[in-house]
Protein backbone atom coordinates (compact mmCIF):
# COMPACT_ATOMS: atom_id res chain seq x y z
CA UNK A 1 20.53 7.04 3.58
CA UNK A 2 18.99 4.12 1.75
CA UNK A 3 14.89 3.07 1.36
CA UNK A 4 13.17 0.16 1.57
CA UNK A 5 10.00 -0.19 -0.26
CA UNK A 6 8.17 -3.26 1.06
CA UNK A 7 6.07 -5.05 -1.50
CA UNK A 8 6.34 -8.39 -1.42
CA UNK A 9 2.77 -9.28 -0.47
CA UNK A 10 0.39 -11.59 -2.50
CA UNK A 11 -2.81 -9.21 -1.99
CA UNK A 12 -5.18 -12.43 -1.67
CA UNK A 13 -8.17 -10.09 -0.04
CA UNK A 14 -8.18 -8.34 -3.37
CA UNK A 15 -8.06 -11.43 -5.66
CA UNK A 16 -8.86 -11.65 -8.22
CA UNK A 17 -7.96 -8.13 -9.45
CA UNK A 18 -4.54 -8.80 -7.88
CA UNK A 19 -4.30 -12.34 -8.22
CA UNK A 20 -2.10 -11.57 -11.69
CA UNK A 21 -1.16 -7.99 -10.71
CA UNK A 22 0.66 -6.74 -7.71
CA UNK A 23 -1.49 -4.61 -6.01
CA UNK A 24 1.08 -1.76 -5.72
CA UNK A 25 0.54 -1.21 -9.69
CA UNK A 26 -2.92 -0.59 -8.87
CA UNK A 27 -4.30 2.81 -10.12
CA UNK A 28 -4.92 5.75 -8.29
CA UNK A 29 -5.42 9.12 -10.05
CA UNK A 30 -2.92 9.78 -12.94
CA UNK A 31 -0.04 7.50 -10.98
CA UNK A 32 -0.05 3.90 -9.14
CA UNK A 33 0.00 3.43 -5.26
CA UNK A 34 3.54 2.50 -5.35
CA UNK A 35 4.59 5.26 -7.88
CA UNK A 36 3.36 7.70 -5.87
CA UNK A 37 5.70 6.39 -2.88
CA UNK A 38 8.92 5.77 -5.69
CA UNK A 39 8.82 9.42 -7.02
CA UNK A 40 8.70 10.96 -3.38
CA UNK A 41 11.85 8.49 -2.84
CA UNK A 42 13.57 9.47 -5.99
CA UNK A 43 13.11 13.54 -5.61
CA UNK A 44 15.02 13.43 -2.46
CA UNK A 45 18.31 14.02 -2.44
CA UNK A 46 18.92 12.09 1.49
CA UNK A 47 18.07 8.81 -0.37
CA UNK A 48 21.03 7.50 -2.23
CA UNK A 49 19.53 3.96 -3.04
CA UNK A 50 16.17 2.48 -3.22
CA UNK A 51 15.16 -1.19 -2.88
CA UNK A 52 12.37 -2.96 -3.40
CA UNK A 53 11.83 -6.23 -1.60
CA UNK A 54 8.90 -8.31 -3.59
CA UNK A 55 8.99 -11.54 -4.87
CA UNK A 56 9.98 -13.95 -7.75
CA UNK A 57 6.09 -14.47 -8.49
CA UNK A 58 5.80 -10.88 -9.48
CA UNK A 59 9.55 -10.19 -10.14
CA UNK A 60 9.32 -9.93 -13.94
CA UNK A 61 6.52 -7.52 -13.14
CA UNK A 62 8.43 -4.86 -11.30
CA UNK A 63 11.52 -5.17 -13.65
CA UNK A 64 9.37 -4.12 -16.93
CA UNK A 65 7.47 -1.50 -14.85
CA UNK A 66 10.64 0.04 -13.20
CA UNK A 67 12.23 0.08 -16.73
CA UNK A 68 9.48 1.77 -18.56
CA UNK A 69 9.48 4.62 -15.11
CA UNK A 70 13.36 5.12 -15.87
CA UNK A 71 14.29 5.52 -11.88
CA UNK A 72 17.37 5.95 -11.44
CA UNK A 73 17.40 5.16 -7.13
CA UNK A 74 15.74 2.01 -7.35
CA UNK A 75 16.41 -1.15 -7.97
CA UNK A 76 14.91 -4.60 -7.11
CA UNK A 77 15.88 -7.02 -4.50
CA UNK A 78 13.99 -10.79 -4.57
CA UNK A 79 12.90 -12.79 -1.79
CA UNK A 80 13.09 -16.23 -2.67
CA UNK A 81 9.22 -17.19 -2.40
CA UNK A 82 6.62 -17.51 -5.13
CA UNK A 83 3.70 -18.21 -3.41
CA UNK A 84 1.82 -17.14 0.20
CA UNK A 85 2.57 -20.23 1.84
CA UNK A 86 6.27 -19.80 1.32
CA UNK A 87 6.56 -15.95 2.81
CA UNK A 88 9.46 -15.42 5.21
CA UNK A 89 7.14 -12.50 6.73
CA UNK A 90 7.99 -9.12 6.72
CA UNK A 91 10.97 -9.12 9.58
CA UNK A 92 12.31 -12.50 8.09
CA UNK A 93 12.40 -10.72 4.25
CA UNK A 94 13.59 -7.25 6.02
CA UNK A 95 16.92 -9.10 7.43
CA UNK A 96 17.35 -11.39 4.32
CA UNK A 97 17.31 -7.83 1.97
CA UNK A 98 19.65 -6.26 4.70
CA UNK A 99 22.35 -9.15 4.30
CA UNK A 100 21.70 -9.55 0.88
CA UNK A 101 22.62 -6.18 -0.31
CA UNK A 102 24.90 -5.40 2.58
CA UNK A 103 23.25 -2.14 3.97
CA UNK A 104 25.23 -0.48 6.01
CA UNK A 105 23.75 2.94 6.75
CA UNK A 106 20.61 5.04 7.91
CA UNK A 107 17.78 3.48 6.41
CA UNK A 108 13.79 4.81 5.18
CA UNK A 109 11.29 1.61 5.34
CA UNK A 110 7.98 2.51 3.63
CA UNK A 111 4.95 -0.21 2.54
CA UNK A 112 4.14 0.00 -1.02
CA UNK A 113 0.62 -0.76 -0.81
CA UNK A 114 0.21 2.96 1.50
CA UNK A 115 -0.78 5.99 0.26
CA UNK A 116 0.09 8.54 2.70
CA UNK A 117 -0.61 12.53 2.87
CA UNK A 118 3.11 13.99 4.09
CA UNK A 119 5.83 14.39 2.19
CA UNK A 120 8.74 12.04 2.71
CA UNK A 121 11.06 14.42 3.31
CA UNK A 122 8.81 15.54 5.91
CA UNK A 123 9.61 12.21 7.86
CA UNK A 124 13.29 12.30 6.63
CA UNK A 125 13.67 15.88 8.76
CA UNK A 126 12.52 14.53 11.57
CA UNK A 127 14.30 11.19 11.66
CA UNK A 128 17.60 13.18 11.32
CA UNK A 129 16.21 15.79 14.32
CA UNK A 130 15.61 12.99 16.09
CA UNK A 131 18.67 10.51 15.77
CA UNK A 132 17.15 7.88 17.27
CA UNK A 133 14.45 4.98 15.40
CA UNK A 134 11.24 6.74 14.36
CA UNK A 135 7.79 5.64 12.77
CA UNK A 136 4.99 7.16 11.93
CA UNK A 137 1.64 7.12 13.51
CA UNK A 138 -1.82 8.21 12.18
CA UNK A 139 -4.84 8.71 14.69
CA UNK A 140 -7.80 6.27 12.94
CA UNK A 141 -10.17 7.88 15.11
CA UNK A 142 -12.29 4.39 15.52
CA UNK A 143 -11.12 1.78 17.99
CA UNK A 144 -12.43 -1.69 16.22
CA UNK A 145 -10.44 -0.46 13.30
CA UNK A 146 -7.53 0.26 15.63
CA UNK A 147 -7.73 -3.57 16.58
CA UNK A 148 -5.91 -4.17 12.96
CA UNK A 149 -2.98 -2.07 13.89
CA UNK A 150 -0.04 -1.43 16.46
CA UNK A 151 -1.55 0.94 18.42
CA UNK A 152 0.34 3.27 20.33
CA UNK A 153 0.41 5.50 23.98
CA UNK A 154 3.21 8.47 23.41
CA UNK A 155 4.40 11.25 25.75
CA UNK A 156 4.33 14.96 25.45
CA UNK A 157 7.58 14.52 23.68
CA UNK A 158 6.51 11.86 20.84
CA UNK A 159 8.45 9.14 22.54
CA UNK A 160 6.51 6.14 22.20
CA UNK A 161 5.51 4.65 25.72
CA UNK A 162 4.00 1.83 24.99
CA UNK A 163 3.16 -0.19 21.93
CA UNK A 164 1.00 -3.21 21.26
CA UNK A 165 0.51 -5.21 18.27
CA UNK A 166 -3.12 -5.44 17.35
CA UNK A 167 -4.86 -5.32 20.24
CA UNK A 168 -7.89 -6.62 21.11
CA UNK A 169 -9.05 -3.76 23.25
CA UNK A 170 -6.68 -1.05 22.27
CA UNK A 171 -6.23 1.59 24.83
CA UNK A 172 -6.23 4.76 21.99
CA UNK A 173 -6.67 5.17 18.61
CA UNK A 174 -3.10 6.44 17.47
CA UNK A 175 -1.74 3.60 15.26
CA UNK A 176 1.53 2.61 13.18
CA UNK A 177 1.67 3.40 10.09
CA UNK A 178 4.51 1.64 7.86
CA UNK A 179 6.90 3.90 7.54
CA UNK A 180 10.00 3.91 9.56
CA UNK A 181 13.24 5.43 10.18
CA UNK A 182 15.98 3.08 11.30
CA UNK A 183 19.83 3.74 12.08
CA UNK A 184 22.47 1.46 10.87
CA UNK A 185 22.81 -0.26 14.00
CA UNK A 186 19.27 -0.75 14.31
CA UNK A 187 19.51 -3.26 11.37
CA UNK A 188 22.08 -5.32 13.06
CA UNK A 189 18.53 -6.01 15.99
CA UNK A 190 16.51 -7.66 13.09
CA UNK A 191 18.70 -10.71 13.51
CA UNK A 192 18.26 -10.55 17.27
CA UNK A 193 15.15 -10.24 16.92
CA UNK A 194 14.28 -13.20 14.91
CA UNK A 195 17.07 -15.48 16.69
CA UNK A 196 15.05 -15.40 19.25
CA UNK A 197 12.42 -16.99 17.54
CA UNK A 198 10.11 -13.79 17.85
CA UNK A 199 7.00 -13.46 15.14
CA UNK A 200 8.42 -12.40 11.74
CA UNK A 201 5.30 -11.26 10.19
CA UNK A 202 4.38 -7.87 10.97
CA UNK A 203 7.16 -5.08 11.60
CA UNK A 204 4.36 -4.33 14.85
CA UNK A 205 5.96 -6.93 16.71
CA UNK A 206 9.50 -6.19 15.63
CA UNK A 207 8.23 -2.35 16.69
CA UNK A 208 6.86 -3.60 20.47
CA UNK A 209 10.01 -5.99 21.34
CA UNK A 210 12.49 -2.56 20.71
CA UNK A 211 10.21 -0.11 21.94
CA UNK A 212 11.02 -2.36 25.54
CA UNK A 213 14.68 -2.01 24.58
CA UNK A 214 14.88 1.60 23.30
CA UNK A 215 13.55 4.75 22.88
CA UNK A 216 11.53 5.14 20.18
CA UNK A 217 9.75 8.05 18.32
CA UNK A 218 6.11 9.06 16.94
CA UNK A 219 5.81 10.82 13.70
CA UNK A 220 2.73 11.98 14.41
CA UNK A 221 0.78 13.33 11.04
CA UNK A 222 -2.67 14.32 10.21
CA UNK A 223 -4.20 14.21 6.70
CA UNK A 224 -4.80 10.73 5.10
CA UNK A 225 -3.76 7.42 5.59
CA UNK A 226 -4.29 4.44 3.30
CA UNK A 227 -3.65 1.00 3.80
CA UNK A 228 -5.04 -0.23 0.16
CA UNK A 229 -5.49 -4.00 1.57
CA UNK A 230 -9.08 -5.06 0.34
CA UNK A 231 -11.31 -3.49 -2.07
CA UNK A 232 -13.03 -1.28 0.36
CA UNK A 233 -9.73 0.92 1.02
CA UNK A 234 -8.62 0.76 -2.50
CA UNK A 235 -11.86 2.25 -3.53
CA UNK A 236 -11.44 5.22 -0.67
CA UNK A 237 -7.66 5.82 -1.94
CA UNK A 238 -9.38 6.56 -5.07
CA UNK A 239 -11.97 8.84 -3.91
CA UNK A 240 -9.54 10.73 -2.10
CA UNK A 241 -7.03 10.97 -4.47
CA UNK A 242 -10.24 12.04 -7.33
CA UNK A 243 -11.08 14.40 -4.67
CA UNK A 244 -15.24 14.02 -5.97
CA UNK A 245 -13.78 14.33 -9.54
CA UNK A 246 -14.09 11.72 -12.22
CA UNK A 247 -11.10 10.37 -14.55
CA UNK A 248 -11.62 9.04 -17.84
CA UNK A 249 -9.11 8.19 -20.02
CA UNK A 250 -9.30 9.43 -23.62
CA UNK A 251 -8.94 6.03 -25.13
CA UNK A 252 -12.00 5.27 -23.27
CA UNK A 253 -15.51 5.05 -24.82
CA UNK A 254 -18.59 6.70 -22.65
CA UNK A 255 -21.95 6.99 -24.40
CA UNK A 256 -25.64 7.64 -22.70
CA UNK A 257 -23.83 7.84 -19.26
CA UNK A 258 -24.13 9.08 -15.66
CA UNK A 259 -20.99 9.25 -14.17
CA UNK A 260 -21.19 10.60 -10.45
CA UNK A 261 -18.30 11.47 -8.09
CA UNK A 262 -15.44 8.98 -7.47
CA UNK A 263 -15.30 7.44 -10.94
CA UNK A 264 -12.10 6.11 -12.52
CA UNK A 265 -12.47 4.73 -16.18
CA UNK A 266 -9.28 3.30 -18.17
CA UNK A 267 -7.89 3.19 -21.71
CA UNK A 268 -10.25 0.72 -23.62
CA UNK A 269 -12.89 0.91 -21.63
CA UNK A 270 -16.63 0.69 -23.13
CA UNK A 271 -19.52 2.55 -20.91
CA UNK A 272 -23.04 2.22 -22.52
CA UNK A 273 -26.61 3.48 -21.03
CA UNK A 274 -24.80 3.52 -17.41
CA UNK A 275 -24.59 4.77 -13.77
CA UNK A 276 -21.52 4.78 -12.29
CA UNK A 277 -20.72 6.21 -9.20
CA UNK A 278 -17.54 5.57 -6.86
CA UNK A 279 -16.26 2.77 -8.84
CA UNK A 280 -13.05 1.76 -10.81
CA UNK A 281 -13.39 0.45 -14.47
CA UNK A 282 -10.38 -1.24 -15.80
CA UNK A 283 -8.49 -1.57 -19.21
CA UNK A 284 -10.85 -3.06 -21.80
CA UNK A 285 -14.10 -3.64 -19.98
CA UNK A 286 -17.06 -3.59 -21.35
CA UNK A 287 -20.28 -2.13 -18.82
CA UNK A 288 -23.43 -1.71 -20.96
CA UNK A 289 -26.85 -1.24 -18.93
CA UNK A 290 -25.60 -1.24 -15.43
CA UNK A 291 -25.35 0.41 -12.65
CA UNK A 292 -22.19 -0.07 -10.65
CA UNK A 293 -21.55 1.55 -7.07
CA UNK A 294 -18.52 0.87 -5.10
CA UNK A 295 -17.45 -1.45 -6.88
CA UNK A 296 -14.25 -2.70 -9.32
CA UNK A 297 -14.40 -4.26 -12.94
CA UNK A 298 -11.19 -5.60 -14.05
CA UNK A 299 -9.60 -6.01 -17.74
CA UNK A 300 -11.35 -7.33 -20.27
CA UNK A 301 -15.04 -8.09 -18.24
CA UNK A 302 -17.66 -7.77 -19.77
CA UNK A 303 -20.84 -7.10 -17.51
CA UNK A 304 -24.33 -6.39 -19.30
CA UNK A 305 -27.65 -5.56 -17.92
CA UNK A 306 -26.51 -6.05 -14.09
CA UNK A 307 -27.24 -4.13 -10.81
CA UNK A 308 -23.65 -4.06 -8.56
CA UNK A 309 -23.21 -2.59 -5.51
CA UNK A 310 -19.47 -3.32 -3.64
CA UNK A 311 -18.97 -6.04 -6.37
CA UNK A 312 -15.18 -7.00 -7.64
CA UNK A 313 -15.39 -8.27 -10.97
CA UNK A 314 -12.27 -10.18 -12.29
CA UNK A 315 -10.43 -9.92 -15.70
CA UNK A 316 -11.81 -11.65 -18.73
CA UNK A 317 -15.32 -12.60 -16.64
CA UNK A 318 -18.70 -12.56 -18.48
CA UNK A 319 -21.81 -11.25 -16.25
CA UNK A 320 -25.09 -11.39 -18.36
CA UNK A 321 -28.09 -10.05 -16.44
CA UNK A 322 -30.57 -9.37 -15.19
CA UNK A 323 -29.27 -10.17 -11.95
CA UNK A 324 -28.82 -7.68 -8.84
CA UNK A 325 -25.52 -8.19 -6.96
């Protein structure tokens, strides 16, 4: 069986933390979101090769960061696209990867921006139970958020009934995650799929045109689910992963300090005559007299004498107070 590990997306909601970075080498705990995905991938003994499909832009990226993790699964494969404008979307990239590399067998797709609660092998065991395609599906419990997701209706039996790509009034709250389990022959249907001129941006849609040609099953899982997209879910990936806890790296300087729950501080970092509470301090910022609450400082700021609340600071940006935010 071979994986897929989908990051080819440009992150802009998160700019500018991610506007040099991709956002799956964001931070979470003591790994990155899509490190915690890779060495899940890597452990199992099913998975015989690992791709992932990103992009020139951030090619060079990937290369130096999969070199320095030593994996010995994965490997990269680069759409041709180095900027948002140019994206195939995630279908039209899927198929390009799938005749690019010639894959041939059984096949894990996974997002690399998710952090998700079960186990891989979890979803592996019941892909091969099942023998048939297979995603997995996460109850939000809130129907406006359900609006940003496929949303689906499934039987007693977990085979998907009906499916609809972001609905606007979404008849549950049991939603798609990405993370699916296709069969060889299923890959041949991406082409089909997009010679027929069907949307190639979301797998959803990809998901609702088979789901009216096949049967397809619900992983269902309960736990956590997060789809680290802007800075809001970033910052919950965080607290769940700190569980409450704080992290601050040793390298990191902290003097006349409150650090509450939820606080992740990194190598460099200078803290002076603080709060901080459910926020993420990057590399080689400096915070001195400020409070900061859900929010994000990126390498190198420097922010003195400010007030933030749900504020996203960029690298190498100067915020002299006093000023609330």
């Amino acid at each position: 069986m071979d994986a897929i590990v989908l990051a080819g997306g440009y992150a802009t909601r998160l700019w500018p933390i991610t506007k040099e970075r991709p956002k799956m080498f964001l931070p979470v705990g003591n790994t990155t979101v899509i490190d915690d995905v890779l060495e899940d991938l890597e452990s199992n003994a099913r998975i015989e090769d690992v791709y992932i499909s990103t992009n020139e832009r951030f090619a060079d990226d990937f290369e130096e960061h999969l070199e320095a993790q030593r994996y010995e699964k994965t490997q990269l494969s680069i759409e041709e696209t180095s900027g948002e404008d140019e994206k195939f979307g995630v279908i039209g990239a899927l198929a390009q990867l799938v005749d690019r590399e010639g894959l041939e067998d059984d096949t894990l797709i996974i997002a690399g921006d998710n952090l998700i609660s079960f186990d891989v092998s979890e979803f592996i065991d019941y892909f091969d139970e099942r023998e048939r395609p297979i995603l997995a599906a996460y109850d939000v419990g809130d129907y406006d958020r359900a609006t940003s997701y496929g949303v689906l209706g499934i039987g007693d039996d977990h085979e998907i009934r009906a499916f609809q790509e972001k609905p606007e009034d979404p008849p549950s709250t049991l939603v798609s995650v990405a993370c699916y389990g296709f069969r060889a022959a299923d890959l041949d249907l991406l082409e089909t799929y997009l010679g027929a001129e069907n949307n190639p941006d979301e797998p959803g849609w990809f998901i609702q045109w088979l789901v009216e040609r096949d049967r397809v099953d619900a992983f269902t899982f309960d736990g956590a689910w997060f789809d680290i997209g802007t800075p809001e879910s970033y910052l919950d990936a965080v607290a769940w992963k700190l569980d409450g806890d704080r992290s601050i790296h040793p390298d990191a300087t902290v003097e006349g300090t409150t650090i509450g729950a939820n606080v992740y501080i990194m190598e460099g970092a200078h803290v002076e005559n603080a709060t901080v509470r459910d926020s993420v301090v990057f590399p080689d910022a400096t915070i001195v007299d400020c409070t900061l609450e859900r929010s994000i400082v990126a390498t190198g700021a420097d922010v003195q004498d400010v007030d933030l609340q749900s504020a996203l600071i960029g690298p190498q940006i100067t915020l002299d107070g006093p000023t609330d935010r």
